[in-house]
Protein backbone atom coordinates (compact mmCIF):
# COMPACT_ATOMS: atom_id res chain seq x y z
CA UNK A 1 2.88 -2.80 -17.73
CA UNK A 2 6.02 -1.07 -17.29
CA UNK A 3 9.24 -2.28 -15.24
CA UNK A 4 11.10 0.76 -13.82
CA UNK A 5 14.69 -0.71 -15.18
CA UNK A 6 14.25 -3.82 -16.60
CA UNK A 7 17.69 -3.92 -16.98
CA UNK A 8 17.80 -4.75 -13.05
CA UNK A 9 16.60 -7.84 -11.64
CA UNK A 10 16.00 -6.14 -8.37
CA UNK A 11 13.49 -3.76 -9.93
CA UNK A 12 11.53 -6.51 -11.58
CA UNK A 13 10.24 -6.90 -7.90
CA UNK A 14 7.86 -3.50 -8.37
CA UNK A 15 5.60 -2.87 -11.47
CA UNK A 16 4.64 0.48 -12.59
CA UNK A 17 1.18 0.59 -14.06
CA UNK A 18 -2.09 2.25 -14.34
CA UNK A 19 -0.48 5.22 -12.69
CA UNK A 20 0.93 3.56 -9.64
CA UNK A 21 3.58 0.76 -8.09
CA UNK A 22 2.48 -2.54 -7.54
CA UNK A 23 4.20 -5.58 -6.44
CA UNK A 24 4.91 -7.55 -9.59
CA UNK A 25 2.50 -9.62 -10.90
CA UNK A 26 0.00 -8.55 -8.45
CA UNK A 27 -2.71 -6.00 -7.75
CA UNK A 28 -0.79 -5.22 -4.32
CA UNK A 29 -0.10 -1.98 -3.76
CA UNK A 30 3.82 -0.96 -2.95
CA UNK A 31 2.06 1.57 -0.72
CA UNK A 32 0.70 -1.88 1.15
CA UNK A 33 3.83 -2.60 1.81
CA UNK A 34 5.76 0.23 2.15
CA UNK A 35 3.07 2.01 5.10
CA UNK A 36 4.03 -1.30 7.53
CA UNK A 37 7.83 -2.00 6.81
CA UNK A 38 7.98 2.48 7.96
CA UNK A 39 5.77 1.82 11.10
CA UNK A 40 8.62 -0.77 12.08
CA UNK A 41 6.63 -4.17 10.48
CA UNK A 42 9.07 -7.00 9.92
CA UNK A 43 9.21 -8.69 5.91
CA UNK A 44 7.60 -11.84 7.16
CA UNK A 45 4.85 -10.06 9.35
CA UNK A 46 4.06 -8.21 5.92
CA UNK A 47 3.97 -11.58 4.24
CA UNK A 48 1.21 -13.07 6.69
CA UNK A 49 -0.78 -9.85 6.23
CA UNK A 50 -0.41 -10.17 2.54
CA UNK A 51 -0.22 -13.77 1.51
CA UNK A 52 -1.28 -13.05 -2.06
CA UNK A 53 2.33 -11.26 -2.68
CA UNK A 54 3.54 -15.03 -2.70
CA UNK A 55 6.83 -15.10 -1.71
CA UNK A 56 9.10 -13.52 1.52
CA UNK A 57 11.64 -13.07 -1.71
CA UNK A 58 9.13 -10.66 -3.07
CA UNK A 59 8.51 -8.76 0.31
CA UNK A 60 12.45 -8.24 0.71
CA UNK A 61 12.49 -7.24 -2.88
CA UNK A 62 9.94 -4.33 -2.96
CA UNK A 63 11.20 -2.89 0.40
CA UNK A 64 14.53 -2.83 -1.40
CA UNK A 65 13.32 -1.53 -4.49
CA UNK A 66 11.69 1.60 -1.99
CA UNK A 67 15.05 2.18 -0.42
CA UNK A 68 16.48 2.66 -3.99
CA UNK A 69 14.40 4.75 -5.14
CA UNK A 70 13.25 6.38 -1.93
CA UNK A 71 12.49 10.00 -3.63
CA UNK A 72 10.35 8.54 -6.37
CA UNK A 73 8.36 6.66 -4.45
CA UNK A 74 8.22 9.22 -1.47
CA UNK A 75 7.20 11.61 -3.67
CA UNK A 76 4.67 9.36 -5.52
CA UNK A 77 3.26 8.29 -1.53
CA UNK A 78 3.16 12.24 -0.85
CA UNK A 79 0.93 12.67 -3.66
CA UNK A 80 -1.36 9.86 -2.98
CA UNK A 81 -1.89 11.46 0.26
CA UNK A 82 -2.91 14.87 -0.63
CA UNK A 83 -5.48 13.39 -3.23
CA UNK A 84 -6.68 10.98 -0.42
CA UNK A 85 -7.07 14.68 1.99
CA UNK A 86 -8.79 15.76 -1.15
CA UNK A 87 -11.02 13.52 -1.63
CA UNK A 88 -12.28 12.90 2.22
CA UNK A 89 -12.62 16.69 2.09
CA UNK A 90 -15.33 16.44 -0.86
CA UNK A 91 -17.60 13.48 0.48
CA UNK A 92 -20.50 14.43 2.29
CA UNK A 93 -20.95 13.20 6.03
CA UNK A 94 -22.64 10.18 7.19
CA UNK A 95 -26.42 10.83 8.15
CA UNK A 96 -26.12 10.45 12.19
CA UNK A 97 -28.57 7.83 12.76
CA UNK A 98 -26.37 5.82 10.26
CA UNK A 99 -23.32 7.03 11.99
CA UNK A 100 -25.12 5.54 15.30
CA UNK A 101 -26.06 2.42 14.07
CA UNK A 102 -21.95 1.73 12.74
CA UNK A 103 -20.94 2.94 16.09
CA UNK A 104 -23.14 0.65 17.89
CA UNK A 105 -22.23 -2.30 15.73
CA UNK A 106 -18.33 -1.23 16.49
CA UNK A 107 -18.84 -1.53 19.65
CA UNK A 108 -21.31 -5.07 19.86
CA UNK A 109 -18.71 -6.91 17.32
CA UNK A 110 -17.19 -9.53 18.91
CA UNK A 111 -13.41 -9.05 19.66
């Protein structure tokens, strides 16, 4: 497990590990966060969605930790996004009756 700057409190809010950021002490994803508070989601409307991050402390701390290091973690988002593309690309479609039956259940699920 490995603290950006562990020399700043702020960044003690975001963990670096297993190739990715996570909220510390947590398996949340930065990305989690990071995806809502850009589409205009408030800190406590990220909390009820995420409960498990613990804290509104820890919400206002990884958004702040993003706008400091905006490039890294742009860049890191960017990346995660093209291997995502890649990825879709690669899997193999859905037979269709299968594809029916989800679309079916879709649309019979109760609101």
């Amino acid at each position: 497990m490995d603290t950006m700057d562990s020399e700043d409190p702020m960044e003690t809010y975001v963990e670096r590990r297993d190739g990715g950021y996570y909220i510390a002490g947590t398996r949340i994803s930065l990305d989690s966060i990071i995806h809502p508070f850009k589409n205009g989601a408030s800190p406590e409307g990220i909390l009820r969605s995420f409960p498990l991050i613990g804290s509104l402390e820890k919400v206002y701390g990884a958004i702040t930790f993003y706008l400091a290091n905006t490039e890294a973690v742009e860049a890191f988002l960017s990346e995660q996004e093209r291997l995502s593309r890649a990825l879709e690309a690669k899997q193999t479609p859905l037979p269709e009756s299968l594809s029916n039956k989800l679309n079916r259940a879709r649309e019979e699920a109760p609101r």
